[in-house]
Protein backbone atom coordinates (compact mmCIF):
# COMPACT_ATOMS: atom_id res chain seq x y z
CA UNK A 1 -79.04 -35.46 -56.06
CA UNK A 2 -76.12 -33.14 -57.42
CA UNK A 3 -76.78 -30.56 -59.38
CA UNK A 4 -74.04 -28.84 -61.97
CA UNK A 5 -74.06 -25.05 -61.41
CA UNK A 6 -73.23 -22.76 -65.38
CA UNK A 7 -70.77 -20.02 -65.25
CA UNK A 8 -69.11 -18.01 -66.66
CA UNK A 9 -65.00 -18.30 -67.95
CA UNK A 10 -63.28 -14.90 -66.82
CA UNK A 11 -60.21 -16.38 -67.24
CA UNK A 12 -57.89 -19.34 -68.37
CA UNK A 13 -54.83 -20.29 -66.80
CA UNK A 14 -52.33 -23.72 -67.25
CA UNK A 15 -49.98 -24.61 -69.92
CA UNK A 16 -51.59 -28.45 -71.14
CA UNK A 17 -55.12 -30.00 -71.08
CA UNK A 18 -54.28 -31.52 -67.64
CA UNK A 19 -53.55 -28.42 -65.41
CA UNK A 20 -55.61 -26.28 -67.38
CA UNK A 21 -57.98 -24.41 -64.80
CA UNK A 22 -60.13 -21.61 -65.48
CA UNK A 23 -61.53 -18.59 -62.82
CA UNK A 24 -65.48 -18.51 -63.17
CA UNK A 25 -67.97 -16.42 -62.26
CA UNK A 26 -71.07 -17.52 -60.75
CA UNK A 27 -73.10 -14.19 -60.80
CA UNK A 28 -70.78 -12.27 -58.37
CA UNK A 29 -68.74 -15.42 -57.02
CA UNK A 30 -65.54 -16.29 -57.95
CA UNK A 31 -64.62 -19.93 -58.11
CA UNK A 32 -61.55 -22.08 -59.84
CA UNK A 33 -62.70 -24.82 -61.98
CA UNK A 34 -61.11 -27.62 -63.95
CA UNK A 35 -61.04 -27.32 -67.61
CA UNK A 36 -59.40 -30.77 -68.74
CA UNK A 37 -62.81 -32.21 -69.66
CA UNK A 38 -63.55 -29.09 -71.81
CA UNK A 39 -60.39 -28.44 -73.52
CA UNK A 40 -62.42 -26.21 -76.49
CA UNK A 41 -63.62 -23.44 -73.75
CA UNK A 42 -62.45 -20.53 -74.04
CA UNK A 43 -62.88 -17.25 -71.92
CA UNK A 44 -66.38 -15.56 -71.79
CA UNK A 45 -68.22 -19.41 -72.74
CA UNK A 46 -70.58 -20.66 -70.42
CA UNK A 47 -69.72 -24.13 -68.88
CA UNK A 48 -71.38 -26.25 -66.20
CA UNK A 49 -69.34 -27.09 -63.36
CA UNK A 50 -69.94 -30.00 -60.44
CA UNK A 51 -67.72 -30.77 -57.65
CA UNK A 52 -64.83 -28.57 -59.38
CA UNK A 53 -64.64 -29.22 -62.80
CA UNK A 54 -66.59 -28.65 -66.29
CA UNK A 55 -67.74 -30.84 -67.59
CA UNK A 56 -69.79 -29.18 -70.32
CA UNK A 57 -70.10 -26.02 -72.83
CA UNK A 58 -73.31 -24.97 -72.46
CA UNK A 59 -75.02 -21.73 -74.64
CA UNK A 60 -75.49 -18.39 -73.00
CA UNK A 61 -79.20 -18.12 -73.64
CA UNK A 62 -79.04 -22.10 -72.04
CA UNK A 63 -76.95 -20.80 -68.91
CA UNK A 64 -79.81 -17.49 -68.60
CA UNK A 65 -82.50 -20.30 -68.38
CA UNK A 66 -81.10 -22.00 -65.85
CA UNK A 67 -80.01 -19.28 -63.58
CA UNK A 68 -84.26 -18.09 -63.89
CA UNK A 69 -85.20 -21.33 -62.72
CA UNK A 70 -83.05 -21.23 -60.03
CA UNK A 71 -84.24 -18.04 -59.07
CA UNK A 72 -88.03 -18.62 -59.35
CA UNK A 73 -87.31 -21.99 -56.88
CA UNK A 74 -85.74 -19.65 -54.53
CA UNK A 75 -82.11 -20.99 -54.73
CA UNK A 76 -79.78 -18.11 -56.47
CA UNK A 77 -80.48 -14.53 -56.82
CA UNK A 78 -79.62 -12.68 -60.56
């Protein structure tokens, strides 16, 4: 089973909705994701990312829910 991982757009970079990437933050780590399936993010949303690219906007409060029950299986630390 895969499992898409939310963080957090720090910053957007790429000049059309194909080679647009962004830099996200995954509480500490630093990753590049693709942003051509989520071409209405913009920097500071939350967005959940699998195997390299978003593929989804997700809330804050949504992206704070997951990252708990990460935590309380043991798998990230906040």
């Amino acid at each position: 089973m895969c499992l898409a991982i939310p963080g957090r757009i720090i910053a957007i970079f790429g000049r059309d909705s194909f080679s647009r990437m962004g830099k996200v933050t995954y509480g500490g780590i630093t990753k590049e994701a693709s942003l051509a399936f989520v071409p209405e993010a913009i920097e500071g949303d939350y967005i959940l990312v699998h195997a390299g690219v978003a593929i989804s906007v997700i809330k804050g409060e949504e992206a704070r829910k997951t990252f708990e029950y990460l935590d309380q299986i043991g798998e990230v630390e906040i």
